[in-house]
PDB file of N, CA and C in Angstrom:
ATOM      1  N   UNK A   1     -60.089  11.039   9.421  1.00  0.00           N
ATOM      2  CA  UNK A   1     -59.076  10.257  10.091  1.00  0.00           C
ATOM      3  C   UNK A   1     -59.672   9.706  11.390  1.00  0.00           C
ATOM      4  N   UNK A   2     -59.538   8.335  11.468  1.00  0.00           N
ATOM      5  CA  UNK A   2     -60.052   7.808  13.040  1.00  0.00           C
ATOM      6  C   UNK A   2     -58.946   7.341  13.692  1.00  0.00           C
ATOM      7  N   UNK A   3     -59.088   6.793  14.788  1.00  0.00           N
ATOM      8  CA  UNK A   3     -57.956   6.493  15.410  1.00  0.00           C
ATOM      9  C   UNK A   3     -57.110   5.198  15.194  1.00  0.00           C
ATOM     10  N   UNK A   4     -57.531   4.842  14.410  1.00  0.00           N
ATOM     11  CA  UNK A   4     -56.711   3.385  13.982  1.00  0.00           C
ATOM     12  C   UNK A   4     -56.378   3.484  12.442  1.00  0.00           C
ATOM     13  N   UNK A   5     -56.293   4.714  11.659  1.00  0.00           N
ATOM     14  CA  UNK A   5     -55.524   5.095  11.043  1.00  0.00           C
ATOM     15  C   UNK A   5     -54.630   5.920  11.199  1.00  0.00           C
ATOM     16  N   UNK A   6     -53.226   5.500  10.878  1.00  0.00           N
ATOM     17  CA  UNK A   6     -51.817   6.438  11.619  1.00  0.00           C
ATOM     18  C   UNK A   6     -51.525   7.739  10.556  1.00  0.00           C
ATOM     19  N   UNK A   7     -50.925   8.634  11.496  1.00  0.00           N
ATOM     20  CA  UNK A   7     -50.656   9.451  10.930  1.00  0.00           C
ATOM     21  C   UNK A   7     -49.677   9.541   9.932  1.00  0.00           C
ATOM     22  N   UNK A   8     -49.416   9.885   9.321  1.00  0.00           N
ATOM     23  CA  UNK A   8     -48.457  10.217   8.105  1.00  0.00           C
ATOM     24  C   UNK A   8     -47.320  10.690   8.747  1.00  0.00           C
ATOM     25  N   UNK A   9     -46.035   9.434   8.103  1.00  0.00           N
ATOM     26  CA  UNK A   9     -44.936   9.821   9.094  1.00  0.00           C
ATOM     27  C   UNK A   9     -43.850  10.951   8.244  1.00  0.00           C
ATOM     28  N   UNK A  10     -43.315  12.009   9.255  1.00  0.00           N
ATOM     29  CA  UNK A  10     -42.657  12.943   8.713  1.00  0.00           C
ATOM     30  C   UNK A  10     -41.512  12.802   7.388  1.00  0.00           C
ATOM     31  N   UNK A  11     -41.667  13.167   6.604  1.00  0.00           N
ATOM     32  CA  UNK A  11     -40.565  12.676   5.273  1.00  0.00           C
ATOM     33  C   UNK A  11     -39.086  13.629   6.396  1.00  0.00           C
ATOM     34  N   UNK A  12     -39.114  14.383   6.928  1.00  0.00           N
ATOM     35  CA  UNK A  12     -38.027  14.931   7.269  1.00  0.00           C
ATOM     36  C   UNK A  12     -36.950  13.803   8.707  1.00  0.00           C
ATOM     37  N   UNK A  13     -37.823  12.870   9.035  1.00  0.00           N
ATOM     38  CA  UNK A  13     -37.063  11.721   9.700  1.00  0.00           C
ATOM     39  C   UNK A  13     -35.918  10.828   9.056  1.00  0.00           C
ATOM     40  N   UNK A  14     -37.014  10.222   7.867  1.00  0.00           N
ATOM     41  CA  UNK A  14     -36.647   9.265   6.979  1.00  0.00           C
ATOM     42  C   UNK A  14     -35.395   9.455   6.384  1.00  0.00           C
ATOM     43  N   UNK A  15     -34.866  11.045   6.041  1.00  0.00           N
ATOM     44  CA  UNK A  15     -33.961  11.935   5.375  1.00  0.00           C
ATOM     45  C   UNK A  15     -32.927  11.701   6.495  1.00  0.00           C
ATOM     46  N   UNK A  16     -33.090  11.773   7.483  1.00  0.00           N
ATOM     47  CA  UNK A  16     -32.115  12.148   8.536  1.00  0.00           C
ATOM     48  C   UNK A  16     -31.417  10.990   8.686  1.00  0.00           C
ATOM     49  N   UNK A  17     -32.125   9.846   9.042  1.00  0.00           N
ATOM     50  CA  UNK A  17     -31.337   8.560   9.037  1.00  0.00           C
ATOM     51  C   UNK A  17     -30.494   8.122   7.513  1.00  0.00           C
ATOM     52  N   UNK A  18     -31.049   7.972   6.538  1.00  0.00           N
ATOM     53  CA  UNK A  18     -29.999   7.702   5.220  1.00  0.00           C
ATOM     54  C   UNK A  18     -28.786   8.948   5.069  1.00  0.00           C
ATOM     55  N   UNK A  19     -28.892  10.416   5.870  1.00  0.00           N
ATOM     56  CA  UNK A  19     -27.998  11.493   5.926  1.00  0.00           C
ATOM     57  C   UNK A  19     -26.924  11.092   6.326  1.00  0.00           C
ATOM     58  N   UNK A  20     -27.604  10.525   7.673  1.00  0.00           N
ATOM     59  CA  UNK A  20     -26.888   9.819   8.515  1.00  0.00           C
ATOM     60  C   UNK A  20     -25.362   9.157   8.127  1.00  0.00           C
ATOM     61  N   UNK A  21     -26.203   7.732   7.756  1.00  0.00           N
ATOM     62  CA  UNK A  21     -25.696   6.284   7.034  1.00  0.00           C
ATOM     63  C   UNK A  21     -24.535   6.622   5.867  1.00  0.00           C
ATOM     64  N   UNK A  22     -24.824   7.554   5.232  1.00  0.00           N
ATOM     65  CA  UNK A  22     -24.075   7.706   4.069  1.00  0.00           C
ATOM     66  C   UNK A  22     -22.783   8.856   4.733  1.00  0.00           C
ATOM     67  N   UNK A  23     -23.229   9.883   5.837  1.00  0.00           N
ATOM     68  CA  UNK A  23     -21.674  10.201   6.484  1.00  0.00           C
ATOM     69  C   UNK A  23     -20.977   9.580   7.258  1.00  0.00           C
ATOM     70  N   UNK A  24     -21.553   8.497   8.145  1.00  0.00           N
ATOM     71  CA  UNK A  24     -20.634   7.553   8.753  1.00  0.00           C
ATOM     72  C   UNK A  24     -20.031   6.599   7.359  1.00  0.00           C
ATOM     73  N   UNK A  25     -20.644   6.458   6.470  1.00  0.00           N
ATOM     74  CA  UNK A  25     -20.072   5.141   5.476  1.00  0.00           C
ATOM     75  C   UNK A  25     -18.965   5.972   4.954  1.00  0.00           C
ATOM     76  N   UNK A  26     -18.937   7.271   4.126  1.00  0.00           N
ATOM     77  CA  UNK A  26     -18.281   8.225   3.777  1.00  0.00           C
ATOM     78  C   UNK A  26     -16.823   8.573   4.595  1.00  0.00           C
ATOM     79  N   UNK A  27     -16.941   8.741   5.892  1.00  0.00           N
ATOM     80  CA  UNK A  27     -16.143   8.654   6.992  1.00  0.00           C
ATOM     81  C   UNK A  27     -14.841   8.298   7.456  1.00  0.00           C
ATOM     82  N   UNK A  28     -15.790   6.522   7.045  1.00  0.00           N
ATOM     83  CA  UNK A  28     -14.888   5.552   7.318  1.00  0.00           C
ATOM     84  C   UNK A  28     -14.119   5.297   6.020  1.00  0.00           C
ATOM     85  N   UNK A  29     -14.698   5.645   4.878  1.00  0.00           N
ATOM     86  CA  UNK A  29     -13.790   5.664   3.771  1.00  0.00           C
ATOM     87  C   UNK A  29     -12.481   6.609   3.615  1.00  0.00           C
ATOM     88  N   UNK A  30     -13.034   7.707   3.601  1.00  0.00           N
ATOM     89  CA  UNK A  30     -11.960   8.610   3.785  1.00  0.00           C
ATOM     90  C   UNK A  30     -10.848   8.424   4.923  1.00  0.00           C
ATOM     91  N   UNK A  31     -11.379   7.910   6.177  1.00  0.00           N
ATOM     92  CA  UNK A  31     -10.445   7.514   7.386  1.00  0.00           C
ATOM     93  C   UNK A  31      -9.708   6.034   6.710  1.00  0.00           C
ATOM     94  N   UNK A  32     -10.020   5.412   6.134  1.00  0.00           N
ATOM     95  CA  UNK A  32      -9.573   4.037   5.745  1.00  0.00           C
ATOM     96  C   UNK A  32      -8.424   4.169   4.715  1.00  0.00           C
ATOM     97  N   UNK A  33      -8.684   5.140   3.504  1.00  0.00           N
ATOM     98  CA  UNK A  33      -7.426   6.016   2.811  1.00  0.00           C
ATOM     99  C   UNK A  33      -6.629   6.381   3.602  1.00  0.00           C
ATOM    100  N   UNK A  34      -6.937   7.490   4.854  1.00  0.00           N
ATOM    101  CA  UNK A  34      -5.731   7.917   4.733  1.00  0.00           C
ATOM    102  C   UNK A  34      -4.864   7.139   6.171  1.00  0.00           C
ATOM    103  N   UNK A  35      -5.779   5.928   6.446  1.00  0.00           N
ATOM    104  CA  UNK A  35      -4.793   5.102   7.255  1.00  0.00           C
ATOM    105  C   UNK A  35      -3.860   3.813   6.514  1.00  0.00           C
ATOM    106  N   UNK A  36      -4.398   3.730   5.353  1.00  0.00           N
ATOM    107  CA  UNK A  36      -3.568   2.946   4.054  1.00  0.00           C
ATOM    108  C   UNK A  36      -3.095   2.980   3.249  1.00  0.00           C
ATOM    109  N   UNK A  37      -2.642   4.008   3.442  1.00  0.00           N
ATOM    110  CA  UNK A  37      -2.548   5.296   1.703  1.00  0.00           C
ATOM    111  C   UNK A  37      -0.646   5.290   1.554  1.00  0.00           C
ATOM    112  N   UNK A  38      -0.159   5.134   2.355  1.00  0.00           N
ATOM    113  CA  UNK A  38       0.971   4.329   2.644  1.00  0.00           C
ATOM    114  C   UNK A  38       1.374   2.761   2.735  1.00  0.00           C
ATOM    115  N   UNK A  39       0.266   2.318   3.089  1.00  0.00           N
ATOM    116  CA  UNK A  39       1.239   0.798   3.345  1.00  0.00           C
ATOM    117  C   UNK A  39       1.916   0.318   2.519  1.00  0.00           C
ATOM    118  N   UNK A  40       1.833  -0.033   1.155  1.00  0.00           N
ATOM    119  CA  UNK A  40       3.248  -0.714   0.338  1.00  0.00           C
ATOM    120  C   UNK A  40       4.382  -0.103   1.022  1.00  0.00           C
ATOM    121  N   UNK A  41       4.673   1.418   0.485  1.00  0.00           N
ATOM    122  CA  UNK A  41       5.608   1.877   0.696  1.00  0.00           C
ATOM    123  C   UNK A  41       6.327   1.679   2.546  1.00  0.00           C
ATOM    124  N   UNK A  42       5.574   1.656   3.315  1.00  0.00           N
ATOM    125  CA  UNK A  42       6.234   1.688   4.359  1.00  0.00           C
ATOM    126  C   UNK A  42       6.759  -0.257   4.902  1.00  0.00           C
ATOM    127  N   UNK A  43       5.773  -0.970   4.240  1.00  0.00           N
ATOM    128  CA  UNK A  43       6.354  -2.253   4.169  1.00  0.00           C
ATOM    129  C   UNK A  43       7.098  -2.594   3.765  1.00  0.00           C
ATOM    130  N   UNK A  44       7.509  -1.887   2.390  1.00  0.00           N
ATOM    131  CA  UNK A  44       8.887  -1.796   1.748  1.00  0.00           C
ATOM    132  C   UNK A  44      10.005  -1.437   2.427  1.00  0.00           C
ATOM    133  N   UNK A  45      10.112  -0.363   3.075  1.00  0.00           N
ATOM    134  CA  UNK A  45      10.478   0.018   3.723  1.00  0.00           C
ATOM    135  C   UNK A  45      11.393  -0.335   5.060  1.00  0.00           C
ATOM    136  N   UNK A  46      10.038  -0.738   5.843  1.00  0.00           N
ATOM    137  CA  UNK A  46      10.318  -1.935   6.718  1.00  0.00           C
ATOM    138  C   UNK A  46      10.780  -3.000   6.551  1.00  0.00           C
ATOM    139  N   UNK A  47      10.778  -4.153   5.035  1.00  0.00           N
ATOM    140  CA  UNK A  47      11.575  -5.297   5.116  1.00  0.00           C
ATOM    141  C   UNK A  47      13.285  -4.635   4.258  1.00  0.00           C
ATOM    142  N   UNK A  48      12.916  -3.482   3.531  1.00  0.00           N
ATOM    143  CA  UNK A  48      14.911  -3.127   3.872  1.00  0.00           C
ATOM    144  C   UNK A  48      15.717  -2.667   5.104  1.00  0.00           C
ATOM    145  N   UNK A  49      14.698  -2.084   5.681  1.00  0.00           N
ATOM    146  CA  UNK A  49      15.387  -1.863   7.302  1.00  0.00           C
ATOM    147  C   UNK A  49      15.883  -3.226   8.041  1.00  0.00           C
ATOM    148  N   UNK A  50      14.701  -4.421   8.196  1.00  0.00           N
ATOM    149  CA  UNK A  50      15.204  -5.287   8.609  1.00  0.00           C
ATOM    150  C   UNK A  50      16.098  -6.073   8.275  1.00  0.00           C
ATOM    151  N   UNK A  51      16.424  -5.943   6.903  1.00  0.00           N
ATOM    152  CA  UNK A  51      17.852  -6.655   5.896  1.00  0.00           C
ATOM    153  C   UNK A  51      18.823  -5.989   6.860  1.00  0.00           C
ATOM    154  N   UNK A  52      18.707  -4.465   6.717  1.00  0.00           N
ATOM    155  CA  UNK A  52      19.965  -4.054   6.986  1.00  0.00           C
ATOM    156  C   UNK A  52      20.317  -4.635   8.306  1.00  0.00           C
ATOM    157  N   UNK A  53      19.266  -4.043   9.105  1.00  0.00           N
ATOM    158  CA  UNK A  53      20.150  -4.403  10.705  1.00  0.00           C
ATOM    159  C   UNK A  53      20.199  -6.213  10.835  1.00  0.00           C
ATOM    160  N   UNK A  54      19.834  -6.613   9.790  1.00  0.00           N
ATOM    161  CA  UNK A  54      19.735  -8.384  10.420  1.00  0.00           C
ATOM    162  C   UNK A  54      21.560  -8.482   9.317  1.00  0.00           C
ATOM    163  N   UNK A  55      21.907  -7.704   9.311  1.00  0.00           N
ATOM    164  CA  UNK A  55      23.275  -7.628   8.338  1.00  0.00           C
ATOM    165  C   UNK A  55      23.467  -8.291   7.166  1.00  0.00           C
ATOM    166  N   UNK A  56      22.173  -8.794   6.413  1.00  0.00           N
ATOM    167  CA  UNK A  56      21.821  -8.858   5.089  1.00  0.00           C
ATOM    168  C   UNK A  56      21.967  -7.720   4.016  1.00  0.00           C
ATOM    169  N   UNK A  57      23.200  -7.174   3.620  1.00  0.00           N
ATOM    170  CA  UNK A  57      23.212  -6.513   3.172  1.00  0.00           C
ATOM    171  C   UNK A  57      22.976  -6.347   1.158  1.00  0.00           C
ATOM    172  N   UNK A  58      23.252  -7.934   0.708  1.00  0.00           N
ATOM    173  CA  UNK A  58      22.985  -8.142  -0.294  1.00  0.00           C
ATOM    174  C   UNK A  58      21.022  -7.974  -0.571  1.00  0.00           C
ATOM    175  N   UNK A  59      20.493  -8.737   0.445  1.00  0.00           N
ATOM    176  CA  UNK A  59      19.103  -8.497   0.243  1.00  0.00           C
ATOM    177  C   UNK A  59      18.534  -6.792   0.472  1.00  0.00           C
ATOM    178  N   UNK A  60      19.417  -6.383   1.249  1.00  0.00           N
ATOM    179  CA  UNK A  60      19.087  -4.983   1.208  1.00  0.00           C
ATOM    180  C   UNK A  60      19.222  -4.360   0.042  1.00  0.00           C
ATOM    181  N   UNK A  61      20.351  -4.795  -0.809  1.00  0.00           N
ATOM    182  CA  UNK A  61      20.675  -4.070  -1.630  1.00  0.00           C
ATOM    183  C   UNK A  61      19.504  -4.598  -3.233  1.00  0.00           C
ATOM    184  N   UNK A  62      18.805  -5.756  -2.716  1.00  0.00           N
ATOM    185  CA  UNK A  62      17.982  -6.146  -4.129  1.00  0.00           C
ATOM    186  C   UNK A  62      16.650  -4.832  -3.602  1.00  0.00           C
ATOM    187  N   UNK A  63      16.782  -5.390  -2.435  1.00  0.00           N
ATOM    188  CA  UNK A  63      15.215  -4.279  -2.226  1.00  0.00           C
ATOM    189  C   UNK A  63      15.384  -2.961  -2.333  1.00  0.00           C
ATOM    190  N   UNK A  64      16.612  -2.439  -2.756  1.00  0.00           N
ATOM    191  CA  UNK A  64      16.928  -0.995  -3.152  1.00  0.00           C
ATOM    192  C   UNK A  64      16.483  -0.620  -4.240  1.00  0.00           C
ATOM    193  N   UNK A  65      16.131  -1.860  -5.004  1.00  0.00           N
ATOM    194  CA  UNK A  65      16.092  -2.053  -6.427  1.00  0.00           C
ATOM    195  C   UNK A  65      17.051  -1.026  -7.231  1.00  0.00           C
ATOM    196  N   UNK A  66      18.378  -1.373  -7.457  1.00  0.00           N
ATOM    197  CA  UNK A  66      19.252  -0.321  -7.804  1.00  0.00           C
ATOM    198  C   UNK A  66      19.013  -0.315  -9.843  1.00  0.00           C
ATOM    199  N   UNK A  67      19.428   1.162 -10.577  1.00  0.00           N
ATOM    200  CA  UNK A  67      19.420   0.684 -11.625  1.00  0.00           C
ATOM    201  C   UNK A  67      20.195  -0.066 -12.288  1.00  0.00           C
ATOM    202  N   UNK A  68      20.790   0.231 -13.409  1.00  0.00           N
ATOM    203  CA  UNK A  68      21.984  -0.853 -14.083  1.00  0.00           C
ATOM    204  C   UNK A  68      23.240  -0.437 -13.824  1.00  0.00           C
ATOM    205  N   UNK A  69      23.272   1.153 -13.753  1.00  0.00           N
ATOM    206  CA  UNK A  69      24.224   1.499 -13.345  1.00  0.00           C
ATOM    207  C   UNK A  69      24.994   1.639 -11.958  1.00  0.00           C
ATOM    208  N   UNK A  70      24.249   1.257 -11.213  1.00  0.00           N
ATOM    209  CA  UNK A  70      24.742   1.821  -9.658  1.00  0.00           C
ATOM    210  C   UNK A  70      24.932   0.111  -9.265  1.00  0.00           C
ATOM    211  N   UNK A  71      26.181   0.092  -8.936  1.00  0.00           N
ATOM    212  CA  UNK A  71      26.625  -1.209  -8.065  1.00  0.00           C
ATOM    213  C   UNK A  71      26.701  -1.106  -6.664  1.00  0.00           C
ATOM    214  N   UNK A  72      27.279  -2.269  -6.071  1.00  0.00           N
ATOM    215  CA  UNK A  72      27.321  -2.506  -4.675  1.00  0.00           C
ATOM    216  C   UNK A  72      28.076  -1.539  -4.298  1.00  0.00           C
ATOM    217  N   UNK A  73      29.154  -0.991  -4.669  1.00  0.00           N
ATOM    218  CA  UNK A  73      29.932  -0.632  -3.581  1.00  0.00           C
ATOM    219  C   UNK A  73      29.617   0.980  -3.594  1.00  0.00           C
ATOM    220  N   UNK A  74      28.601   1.657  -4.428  1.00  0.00           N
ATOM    221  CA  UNK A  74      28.017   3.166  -4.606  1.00  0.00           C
ATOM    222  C   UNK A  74      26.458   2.367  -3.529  1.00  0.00           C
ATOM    223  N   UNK A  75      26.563   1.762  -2.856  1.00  0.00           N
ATOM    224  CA  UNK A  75      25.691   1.370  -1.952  1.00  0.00           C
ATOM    225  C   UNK A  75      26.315   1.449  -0.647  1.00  0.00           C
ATOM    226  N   UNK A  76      27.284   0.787  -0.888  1.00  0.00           N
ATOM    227  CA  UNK A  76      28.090   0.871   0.385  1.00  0.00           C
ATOM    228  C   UNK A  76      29.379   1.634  -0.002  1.00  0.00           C
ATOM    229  N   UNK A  77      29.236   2.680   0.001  1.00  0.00           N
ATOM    230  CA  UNK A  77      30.930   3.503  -0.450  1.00  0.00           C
ATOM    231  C   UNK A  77      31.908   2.767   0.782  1.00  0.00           C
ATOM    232  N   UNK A  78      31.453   2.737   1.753  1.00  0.00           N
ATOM    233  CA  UNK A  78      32.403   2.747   3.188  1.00  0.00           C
ATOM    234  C   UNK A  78      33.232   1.327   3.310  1.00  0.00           C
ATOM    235  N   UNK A  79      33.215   1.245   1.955  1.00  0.00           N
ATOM    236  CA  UNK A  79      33.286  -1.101   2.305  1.00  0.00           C
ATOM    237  C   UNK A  79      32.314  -2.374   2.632  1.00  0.00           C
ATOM    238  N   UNK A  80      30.911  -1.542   3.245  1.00  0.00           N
ATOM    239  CA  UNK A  80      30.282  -2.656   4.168  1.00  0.00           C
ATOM    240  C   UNK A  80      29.724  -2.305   5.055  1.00  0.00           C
ATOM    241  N   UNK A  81      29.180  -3.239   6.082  1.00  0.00           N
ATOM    242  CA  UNK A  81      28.152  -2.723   6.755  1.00  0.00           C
ATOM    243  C   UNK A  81      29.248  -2.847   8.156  1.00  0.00           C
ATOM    244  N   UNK A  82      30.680  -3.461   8.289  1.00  0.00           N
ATOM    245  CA  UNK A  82      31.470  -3.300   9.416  1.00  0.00           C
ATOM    246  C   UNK A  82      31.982  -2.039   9.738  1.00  0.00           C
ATOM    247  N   UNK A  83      31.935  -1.548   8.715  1.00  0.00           N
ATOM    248  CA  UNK A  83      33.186   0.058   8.590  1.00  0.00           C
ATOM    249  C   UNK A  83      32.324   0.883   8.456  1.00  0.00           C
ATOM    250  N   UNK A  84      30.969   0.785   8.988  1.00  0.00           N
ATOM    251  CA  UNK A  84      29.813   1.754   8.986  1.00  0.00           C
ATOM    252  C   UNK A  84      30.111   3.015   9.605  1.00  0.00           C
ATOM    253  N   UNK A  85      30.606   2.780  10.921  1.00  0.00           N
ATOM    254  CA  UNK A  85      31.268   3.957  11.338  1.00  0.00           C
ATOM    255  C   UNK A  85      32.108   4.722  10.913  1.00  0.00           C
ATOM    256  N   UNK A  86      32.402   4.402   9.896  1.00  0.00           N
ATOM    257  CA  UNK A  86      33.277   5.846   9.475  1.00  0.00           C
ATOM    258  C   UNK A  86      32.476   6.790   8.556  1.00  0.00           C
ATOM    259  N   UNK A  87      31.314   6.525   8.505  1.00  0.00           N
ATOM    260  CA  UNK A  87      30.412   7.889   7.805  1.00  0.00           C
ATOM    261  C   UNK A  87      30.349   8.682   8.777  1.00  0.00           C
TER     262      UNK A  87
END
């Protein structure tokens, strides 16, 4: 070996950086699930909330998606969204 041939670089570096790479990539996956792992549902969610209080109560009631059997007024037992207060 002379001096203008380099030494042989450690295989235990090379390991460390792709170790690396693949737990930050890993990471962010798992962090990316469980920061989305909800959204339909809570968007859903959120545009029947806003039916209700914007006093759309018919659109509330499509986004309930009710079955065949359950009508409006087993939605609203109380009459409506005026006579709310009496639940």
């Amino acid at each position: 070996m002379t001096l203008l041939d380099p030494p042989a670089e450690p295989q235990g570096k090379r390991n460390a950086g792709k170790f690396t790479l693949i737990a930050v990539v890993l990471a962010a996956i798992i962090g990316g699930w469980f920061l989305f792992r909800y959204y339909p549902e809570k968007r859903a969610v959120n545009h029947f909330f806003d039916a209700l209080v914007a006093g759309d109560t018919n659109r509330a009631y499509q986004l309930w998606k009710p079955s065949q059997v359950t009508e409006l007024e087993i939605f609203w037992p109380t009459g409506g969204p005026k006579d709310i207060t009496a639940l």
